[in-house]
Protein backbone atom coordinates (compact mmCIF):
# COMPACT_ATOMS: atom_id res chain seq x y z
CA UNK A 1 23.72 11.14 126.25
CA UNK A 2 27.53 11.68 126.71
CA UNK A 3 28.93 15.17 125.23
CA UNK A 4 31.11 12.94 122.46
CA UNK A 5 28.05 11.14 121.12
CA UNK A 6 26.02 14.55 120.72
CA UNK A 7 28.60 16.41 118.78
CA UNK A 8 28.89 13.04 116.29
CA UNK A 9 25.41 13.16 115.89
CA UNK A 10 25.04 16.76 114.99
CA UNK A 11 27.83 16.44 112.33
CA UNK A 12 25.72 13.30 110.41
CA UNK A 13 23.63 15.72 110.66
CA UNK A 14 24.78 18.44 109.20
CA UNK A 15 26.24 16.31 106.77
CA UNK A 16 22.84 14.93 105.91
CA UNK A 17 21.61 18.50 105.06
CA UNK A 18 24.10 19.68 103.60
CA UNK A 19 24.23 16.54 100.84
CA UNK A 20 20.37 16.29 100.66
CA UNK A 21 20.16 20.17 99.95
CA UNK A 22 21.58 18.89 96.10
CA UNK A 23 20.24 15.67 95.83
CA UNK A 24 17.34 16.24 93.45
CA UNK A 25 18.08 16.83 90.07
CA UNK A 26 17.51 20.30 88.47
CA UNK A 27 16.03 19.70 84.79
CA UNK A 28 16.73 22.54 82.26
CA UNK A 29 14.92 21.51 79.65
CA UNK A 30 11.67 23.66 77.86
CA UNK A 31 8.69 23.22 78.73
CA UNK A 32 5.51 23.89 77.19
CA UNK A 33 3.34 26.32 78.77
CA UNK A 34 5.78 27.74 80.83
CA UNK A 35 7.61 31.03 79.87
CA UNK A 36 11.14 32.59 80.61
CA UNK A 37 10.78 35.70 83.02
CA UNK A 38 13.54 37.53 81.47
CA UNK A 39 13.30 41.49 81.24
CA UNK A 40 13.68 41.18 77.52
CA UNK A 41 10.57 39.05 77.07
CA UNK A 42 8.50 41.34 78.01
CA UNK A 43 6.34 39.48 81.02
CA UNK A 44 7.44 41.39 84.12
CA UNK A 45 4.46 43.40 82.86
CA UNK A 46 0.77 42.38 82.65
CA UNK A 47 -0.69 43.05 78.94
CA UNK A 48 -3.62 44.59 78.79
CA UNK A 49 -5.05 42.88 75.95
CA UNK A 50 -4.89 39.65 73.83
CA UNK A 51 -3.43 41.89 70.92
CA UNK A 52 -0.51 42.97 73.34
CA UNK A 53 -0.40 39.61 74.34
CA UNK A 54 0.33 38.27 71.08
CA UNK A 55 2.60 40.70 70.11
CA UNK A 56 4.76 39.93 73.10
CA UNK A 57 4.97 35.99 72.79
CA UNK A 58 6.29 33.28 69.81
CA UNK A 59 3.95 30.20 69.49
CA UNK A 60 4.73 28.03 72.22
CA UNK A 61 4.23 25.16 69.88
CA UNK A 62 8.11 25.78 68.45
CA UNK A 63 9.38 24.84 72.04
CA UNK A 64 10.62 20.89 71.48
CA UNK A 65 11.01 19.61 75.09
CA UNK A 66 13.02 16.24 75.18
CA UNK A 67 10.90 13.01 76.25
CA UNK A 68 13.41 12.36 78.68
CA UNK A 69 16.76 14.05 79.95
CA UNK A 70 20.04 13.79 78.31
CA UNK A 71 23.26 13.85 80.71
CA UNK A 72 26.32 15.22 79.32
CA UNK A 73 28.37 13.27 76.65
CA UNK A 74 30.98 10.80 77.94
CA UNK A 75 34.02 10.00 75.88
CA UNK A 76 37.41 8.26 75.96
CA UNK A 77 40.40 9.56 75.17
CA UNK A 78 43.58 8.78 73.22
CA UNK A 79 44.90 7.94 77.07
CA UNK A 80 43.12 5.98 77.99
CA UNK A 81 41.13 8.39 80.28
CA UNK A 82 37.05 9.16 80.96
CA UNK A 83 36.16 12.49 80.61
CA UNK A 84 32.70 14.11 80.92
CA UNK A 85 32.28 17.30 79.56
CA UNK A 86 29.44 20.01 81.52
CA UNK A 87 29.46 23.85 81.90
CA UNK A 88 33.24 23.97 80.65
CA UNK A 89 34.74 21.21 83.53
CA UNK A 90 36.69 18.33 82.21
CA UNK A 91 37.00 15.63 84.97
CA UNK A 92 39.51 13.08 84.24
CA UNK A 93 40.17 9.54 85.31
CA UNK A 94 41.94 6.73 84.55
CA UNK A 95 39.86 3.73 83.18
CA UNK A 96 42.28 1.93 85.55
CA UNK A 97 41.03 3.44 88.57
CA UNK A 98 37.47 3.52 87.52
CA UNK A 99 37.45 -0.32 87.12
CA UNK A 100 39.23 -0.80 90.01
CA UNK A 101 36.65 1.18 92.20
CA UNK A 102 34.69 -1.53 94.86
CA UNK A 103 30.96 -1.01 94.24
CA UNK A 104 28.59 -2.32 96.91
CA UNK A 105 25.49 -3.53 95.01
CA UNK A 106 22.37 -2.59 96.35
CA UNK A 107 19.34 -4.58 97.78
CA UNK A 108 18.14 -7.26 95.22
CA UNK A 109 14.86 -5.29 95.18
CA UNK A 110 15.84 -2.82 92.58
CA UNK A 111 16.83 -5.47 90.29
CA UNK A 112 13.86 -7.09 88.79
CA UNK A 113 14.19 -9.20 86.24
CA UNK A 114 11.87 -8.32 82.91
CA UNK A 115 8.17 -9.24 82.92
CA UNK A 116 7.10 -12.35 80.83
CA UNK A 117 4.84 -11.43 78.42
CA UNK A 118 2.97 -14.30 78.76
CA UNK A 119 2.05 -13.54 81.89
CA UNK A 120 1.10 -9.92 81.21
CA UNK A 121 -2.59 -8.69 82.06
CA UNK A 122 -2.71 -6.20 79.34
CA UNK A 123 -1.12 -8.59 76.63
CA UNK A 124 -3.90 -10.76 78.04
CA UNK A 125 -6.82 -8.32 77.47
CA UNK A 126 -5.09 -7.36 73.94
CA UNK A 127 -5.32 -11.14 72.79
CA UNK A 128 -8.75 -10.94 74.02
CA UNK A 129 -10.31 -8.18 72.41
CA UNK A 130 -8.97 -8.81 69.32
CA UNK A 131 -10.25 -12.31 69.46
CA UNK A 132 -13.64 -10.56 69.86
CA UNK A 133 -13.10 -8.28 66.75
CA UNK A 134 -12.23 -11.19 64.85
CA UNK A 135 -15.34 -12.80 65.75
CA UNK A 136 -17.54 -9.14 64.90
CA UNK A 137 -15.15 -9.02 61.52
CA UNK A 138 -16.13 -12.75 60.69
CA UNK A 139 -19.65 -12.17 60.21
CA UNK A 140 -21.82 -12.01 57.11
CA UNK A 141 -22.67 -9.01 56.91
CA UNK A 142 -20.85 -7.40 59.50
CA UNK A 143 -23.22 -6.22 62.58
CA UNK A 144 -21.98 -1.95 62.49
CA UNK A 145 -23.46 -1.96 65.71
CA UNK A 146 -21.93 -4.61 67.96
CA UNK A 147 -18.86 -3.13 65.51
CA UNK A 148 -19.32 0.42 67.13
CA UNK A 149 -19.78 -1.07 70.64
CA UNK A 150 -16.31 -2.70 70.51
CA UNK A 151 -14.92 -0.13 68.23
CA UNK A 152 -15.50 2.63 71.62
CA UNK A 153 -12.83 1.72 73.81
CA UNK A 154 -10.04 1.34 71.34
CA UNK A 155 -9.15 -0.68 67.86
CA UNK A 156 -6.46 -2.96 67.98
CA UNK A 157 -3.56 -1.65 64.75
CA UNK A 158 -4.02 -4.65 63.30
CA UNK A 159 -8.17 -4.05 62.69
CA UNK A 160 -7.77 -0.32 62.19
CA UNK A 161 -7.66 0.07 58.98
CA UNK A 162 -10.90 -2.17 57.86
CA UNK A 163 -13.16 -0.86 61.03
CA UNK A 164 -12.30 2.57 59.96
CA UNK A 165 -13.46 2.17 56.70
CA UNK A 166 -16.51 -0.11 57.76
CA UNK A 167 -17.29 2.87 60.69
CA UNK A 168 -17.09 5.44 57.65
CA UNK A 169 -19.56 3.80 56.10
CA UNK A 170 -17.02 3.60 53.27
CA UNK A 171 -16.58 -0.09 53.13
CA UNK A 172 -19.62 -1.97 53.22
CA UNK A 173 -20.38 -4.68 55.63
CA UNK A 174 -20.57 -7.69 53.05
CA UNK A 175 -18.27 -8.26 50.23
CA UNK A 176 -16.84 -5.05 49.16
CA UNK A 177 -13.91 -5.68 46.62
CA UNK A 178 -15.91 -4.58 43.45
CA UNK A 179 -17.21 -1.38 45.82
CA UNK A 180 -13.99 -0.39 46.83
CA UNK A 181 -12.49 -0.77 43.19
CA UNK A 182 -15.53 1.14 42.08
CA UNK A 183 -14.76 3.91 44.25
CA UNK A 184 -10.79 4.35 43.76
CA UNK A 185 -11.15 4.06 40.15
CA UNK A 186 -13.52 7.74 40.38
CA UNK A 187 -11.29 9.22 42.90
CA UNK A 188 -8.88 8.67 40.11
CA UNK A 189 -11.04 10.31 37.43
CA UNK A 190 -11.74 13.39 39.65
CA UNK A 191 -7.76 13.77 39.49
CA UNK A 192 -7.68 13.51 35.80
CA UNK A 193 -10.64 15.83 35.42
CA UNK A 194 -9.50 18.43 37.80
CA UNK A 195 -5.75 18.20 39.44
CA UNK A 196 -4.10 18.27 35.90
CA UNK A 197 -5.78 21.55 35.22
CA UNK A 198 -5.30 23.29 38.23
CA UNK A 199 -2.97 25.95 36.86
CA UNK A 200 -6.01 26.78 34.63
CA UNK A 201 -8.55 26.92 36.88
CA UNK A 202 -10.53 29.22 38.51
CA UNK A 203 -9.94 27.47 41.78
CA UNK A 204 -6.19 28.38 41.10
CA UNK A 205 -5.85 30.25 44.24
CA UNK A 206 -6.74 27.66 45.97
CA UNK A 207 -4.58 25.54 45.14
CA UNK A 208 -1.65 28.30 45.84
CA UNK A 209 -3.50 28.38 49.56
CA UNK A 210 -2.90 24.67 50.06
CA UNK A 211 0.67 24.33 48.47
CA UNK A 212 1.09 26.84 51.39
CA UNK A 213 -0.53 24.77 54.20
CA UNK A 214 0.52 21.30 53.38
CA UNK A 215 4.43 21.86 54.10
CA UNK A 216 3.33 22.98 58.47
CA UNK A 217 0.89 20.17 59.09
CA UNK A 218 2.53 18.00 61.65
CA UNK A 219 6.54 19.00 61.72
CA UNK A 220 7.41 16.27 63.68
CA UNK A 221 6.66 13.23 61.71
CA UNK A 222 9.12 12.73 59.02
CA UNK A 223 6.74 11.03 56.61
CA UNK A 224 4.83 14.92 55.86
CA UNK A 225 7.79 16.49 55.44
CA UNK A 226 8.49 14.19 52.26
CA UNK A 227 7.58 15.59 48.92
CA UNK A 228 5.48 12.40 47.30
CA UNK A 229 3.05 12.54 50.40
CA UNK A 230 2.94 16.72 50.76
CA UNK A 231 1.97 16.41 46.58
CA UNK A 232 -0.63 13.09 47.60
CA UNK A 233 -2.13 15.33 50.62
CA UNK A 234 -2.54 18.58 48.24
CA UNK A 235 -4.40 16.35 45.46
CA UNK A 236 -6.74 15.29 48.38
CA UNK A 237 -7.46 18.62 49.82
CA UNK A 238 -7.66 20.25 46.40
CA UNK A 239 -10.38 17.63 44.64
CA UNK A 240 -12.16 18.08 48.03
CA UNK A 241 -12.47 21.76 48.11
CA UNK A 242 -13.56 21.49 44.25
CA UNK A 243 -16.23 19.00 44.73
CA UNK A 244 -17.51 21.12 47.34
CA UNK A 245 -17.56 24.71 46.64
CA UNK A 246 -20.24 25.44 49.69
CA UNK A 247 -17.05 25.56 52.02
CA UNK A 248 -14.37 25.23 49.54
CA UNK A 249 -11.10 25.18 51.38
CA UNK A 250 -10.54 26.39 54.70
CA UNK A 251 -7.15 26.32 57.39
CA UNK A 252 -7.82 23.15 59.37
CA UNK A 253 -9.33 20.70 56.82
CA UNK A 254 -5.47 19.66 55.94
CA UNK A 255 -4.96 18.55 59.11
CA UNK A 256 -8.42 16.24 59.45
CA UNK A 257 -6.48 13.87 56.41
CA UNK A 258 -3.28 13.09 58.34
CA UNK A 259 -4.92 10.64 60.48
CA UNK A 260 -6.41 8.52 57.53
CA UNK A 261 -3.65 8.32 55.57
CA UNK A 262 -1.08 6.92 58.87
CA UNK A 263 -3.37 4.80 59.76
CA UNK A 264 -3.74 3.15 56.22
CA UNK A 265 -0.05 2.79 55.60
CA UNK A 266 0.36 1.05 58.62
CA UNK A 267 -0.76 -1.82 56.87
CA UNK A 268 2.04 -1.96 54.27
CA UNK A 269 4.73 -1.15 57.13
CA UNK A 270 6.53 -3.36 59.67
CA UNK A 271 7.93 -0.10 61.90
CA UNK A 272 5.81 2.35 63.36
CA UNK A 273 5.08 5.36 61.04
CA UNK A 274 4.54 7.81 63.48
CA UNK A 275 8.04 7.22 65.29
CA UNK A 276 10.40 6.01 62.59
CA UNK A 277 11.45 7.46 59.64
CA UNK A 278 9.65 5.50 56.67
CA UNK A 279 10.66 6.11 52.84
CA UNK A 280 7.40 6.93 50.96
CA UNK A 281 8.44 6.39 47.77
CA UNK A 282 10.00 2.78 48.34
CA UNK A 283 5.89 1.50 48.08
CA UNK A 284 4.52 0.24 44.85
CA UNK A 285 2.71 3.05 42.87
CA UNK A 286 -0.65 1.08 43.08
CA UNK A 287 -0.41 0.98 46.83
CA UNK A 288 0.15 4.20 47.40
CA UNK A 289 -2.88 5.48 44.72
CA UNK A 290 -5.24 3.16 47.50
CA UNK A 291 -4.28 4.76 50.38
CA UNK A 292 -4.64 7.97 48.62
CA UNK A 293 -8.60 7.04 47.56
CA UNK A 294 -8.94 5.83 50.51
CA UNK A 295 -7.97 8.48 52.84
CA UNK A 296 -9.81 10.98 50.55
CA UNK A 297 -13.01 9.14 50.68
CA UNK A 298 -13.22 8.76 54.51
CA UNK A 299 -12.19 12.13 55.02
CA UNK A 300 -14.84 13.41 53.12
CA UNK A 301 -17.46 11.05 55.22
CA UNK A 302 -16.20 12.63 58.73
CA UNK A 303 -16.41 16.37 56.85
CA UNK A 304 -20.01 15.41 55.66
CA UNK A 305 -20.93 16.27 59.85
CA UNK A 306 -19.27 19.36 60.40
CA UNK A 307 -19.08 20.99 57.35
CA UNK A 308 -20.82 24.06 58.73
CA UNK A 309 -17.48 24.22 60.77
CA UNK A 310 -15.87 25.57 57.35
CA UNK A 311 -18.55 27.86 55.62
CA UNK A 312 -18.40 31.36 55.37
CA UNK A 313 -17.63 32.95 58.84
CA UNK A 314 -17.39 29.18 60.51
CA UNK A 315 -21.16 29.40 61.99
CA UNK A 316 -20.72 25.88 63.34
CA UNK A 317 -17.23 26.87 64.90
CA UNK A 318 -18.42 29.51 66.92
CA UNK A 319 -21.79 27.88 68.15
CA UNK A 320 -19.36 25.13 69.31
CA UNK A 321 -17.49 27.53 71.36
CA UNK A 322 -20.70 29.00 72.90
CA UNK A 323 -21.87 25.81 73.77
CA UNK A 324 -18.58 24.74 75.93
CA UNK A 325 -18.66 28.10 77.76
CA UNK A 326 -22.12 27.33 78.99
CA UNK A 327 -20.94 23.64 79.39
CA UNK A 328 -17.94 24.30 81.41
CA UNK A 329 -20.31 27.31 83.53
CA UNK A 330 -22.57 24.51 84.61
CA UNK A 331 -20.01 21.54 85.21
CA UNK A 332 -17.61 23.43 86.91
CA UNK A 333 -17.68 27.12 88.09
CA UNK A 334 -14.98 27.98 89.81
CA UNK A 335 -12.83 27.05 86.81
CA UNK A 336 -15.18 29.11 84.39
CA UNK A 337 -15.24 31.90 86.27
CA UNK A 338 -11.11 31.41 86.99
CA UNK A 339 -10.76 31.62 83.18
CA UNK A 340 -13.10 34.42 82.54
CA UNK A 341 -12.28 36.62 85.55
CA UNK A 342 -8.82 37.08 83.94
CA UNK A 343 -9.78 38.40 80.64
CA UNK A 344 -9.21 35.46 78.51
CA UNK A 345 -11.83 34.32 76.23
CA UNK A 346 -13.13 30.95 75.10
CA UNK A 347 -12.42 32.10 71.43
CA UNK A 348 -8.76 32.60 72.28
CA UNK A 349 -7.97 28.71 73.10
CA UNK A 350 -11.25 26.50 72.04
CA UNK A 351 -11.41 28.10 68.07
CA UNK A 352 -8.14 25.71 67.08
CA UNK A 353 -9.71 22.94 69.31
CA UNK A 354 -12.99 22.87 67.14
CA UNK A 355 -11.29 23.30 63.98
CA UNK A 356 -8.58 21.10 63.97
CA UNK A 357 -10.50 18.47 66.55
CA UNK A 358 -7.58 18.91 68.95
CA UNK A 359 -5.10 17.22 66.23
CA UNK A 360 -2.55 20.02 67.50
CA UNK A 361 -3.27 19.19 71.20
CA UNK A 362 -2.60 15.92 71.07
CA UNK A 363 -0.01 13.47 69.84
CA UNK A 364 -0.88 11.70 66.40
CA UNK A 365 -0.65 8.44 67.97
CA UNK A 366 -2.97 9.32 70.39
CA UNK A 367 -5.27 11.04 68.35
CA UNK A 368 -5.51 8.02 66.46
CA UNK A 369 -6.89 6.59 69.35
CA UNK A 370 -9.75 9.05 70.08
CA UNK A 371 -10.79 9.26 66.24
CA UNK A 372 -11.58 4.92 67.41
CA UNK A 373 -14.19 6.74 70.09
CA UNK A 374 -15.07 9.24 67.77
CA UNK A 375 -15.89 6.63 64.75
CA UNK A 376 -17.55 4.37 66.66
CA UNK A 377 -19.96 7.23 68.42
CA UNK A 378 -22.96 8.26 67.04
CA UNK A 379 -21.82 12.08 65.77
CA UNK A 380 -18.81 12.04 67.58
CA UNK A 381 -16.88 14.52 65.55
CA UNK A 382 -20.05 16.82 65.64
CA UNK A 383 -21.39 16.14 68.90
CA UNK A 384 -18.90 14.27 71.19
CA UNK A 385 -16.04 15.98 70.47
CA UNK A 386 -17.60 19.20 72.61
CA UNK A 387 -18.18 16.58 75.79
CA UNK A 388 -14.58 15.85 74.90
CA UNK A 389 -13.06 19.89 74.88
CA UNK A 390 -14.98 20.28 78.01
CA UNK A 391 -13.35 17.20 79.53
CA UNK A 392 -9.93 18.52 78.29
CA UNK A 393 -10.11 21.92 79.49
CA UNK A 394 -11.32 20.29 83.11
CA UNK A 395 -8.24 17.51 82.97
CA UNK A 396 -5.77 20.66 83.24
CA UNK A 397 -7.86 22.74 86.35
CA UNK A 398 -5.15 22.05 88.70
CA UNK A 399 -2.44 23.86 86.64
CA UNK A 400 -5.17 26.22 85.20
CA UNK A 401 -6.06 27.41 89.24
CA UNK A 402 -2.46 27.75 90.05
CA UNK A 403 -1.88 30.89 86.76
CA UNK A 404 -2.53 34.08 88.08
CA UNK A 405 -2.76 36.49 84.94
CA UNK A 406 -4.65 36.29 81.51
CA UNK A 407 -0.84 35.10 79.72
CA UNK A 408 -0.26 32.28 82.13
CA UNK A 409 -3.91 31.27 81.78
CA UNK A 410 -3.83 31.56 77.89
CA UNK A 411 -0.12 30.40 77.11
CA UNK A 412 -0.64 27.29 79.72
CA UNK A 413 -4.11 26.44 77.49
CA UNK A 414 -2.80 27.05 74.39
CA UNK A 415 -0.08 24.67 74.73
CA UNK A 416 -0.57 21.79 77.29
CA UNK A 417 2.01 19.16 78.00
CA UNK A 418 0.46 15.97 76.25
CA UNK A 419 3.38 15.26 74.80
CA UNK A 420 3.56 11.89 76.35
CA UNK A 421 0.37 11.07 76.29
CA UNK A 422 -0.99 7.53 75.17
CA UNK A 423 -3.80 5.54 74.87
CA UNK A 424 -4.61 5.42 78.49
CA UNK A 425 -4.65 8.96 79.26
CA UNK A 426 -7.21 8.87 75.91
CA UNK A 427 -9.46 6.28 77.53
CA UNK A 428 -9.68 7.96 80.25
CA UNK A 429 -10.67 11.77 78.93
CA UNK A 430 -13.30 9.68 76.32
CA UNK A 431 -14.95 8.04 79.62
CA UNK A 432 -15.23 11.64 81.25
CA UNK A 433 -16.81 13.33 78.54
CA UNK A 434 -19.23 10.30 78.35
CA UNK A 435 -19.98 10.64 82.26
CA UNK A 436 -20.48 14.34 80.97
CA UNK A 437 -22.72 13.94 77.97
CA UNK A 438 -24.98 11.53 79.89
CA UNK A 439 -25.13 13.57 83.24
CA UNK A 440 -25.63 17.07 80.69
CA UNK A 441 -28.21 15.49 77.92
CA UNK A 442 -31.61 15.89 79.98
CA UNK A 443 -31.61 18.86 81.69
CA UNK A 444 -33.61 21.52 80.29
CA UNK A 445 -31.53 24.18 79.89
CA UNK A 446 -28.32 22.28 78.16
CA UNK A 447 -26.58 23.21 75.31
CA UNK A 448 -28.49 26.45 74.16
CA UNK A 449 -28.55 26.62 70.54
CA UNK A 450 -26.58 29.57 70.18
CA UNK A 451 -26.92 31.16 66.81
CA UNK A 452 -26.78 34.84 66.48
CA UNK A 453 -29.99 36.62 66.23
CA UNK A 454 -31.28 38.67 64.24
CA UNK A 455 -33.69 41.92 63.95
CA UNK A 456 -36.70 41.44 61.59
């Protein structure tokens, strides 16, 4: 190769290098589970225990990361001129020589044209299974079973609401007008009978306990941050808690309602409640008193199977946790002992999973989605939902492996990045934790009962 050619070859080169060496974009934003390793914060230093470690971090959970990245704000000025304003430099150009610029288009490859929805596999499917829940609906009485069976893999929006209430065995599977009437006409007498005297009651503190709760329970939709559905959502909890004094009121059960009551309103709403901001107040009073009964009553039928969950010293909550420490020791060992062999305890992460159901794990959209699995399973909020935590806990083992110390292990678990997460990513932890449950359910030595012994 002549001398000329090899130095023009070594410059592309270098050029090459030198360009690609900045070519990937650097993103800034938070993200969950990961923490700053300043000097102030405090994690140059391994704590020694979970009480350190708490005192040393904020709850991850205030960290807002944006869905996608936002590029610095582009503006015109009085000049006529472009400018783009990042880390305190003002570039300036003329729109004269911006439009003036030749731009060689690139290969016709990158631009598609949209996809016809006609001719889309998964608007397909859609038409199809909700051709099939039309036929199940359509019945006299409705089968529950074939119901449950289709009801597994997902509902489609516009079936939710009545499958919900069929699945809750709330709404009967023949003609149910007079039932349902029945039954929101006494929801509305427990309200007379105990709501308006709540001030007066013995249960007053309570009451004082939920009026604290109610205004945290999902910050980032809109709707529960508006004062007609925090006062509908404190009625709820606070009839509920008075009809059953066993468990009375306990941190979580305000959370188990949100659910019921978005999935119900969707009915009376064109826009998507969970995304866009929706006036509560703009529905007619007697609407909103239905969804109200209604979201109380089916509450109270998925509470009816894990009620132990809320008793005095949560006995059902921690035999839950024993259970997917012995699950998670048999199914996978090396991530058990991963977890363990750092210090960090199944208490520490799975105790908000089993109380709240993973409603602060997950997205409300797509928890939405699992409560369809959950519904339609035979004890799926009692039962399933551990086949489901262990399935979780394995979907992150990757990330898990890769976090060296008890706070990367522990922050990293406590606050996983589902943020995106949708209906797919749902199917497919449901279908693990049934592989799970049905690879787990014979073997002799599964799921030990756990309860604490005692001396005689």
């Amino acid at each position: 190769m002549p001398v000329r050619l090899k130095t023009m070859c070594a410059k592309k080169l270098d050029g090459f290098q030198s360009s690609n060496s900045s070519f990937w974009r650097q993103s800034s934003g938070a993200i969950p589970g990961r923490v700053n390793q300043t000097k102030s914060s405090g994690f140059g230093a391994a704590a020694h225990s979970f009480q350190d470690f708490q005192e040393s971090v904020s709850d991850a959970w205030d960290i807002e990361e944006p869905i996608t990245p936002t590029s610095a704000p582009v503006k015109e000025s009085k000049e006529g001129t472009v400018s783009k304003e990042k880390d305190g430099i003002t570039p300036t150009h003329s729109l004269s020589q911006i439009q003036s610029r030749q731009v060689t288009p690139r290969l016709n490859l990158i631009r598609r044209s949209p996809p016809n929805p006609a001719q889309s596999p998964d608007l397909e499917k859609e038409k199809t299974k909700c051709a099939k829940f039309e036929k199940v609906l359509s019945g006299s009485p409705v089968s529950i079973a074939e119901l449950e069976k289709l009801s597994w893999s997902g509902v489609p929006q516009p079936y939710r609401t009545r499958v919900w209430k069929m699945l809750c065995g709330y709404l009967p599977a023949g003609k149910s007008d007079l039932v349902l009437q029945r039954k929101r006409e006494e929801y509305i007498g427990y309200v007379n009978q105990y709501f308006n005297n709540k001030e007066e009651d013995i249960h007053k503190d309570t009451f004082r306990q939920i009026s604290i709760d109610v205004p945290r329970m999902s910050p980032l939709v809109t709707l529960f941050q508006q004062k007609p559905v925090q006062e509908m959502v404190e009625r709820i909890l606070y009839i509920w808690a008075i009809r059953h004094p066993a468990s009375g009121y306990v941190q979580g059960i305000n959370d188990l309602v949100t659910p019921f009551l978005m999935v119900f309103l969707q009915d009376y709403v064109d826009t998507d409640v969970t995304r866009v901001h929706f006036q509560f107040d703009e529905l007619e009073e007697q609407v909103r008193k239905d969804i109200e009964a209604d979201a109380f009553w089916c509450m109270t039928k998925v509470l009816e199977g894990i009620q132990d969950n809320y008793t005095f010293a949560q006995p059902g909550i921690q035999v839950k946790i024993r259970q997917l420490e012995e699950l998670l020791k048999r199914v996978d060992q090396d991530l058990h002992n991963h977890i363990v062999g750092h210090d960090v305890q199944y208490l520490q992460f799975s105790f908000r999973w089993m109380n709240n159901l993973l409603l602060r794990e997950l997205p409300l959209t797509a928890t939405i989605r699992l409560w369809d699995t959950y519904l339609a399973e035979t004890e799926g909020f009692s039962k399933f939902h551990l086949y489901v935590c262990a399935a979780f806990l394995i979907r992150w083992k990757v990330d898990l492996m890769n976090k060296k110390d008890f706070q990367g292990i522990l922050l990293f678990i406590q606050n996983v990045p589902t943020a995106k997460w949708n209906d797919k990513d749902i199917s497919l932890l449901v279908a693990e934790a049934y592989r799970l449950k049905y690879t787990f359910a014979d073997a002799p030595n599964h799921l030990p009962d756990c309860r604490i012994k005692t001396s005689m």
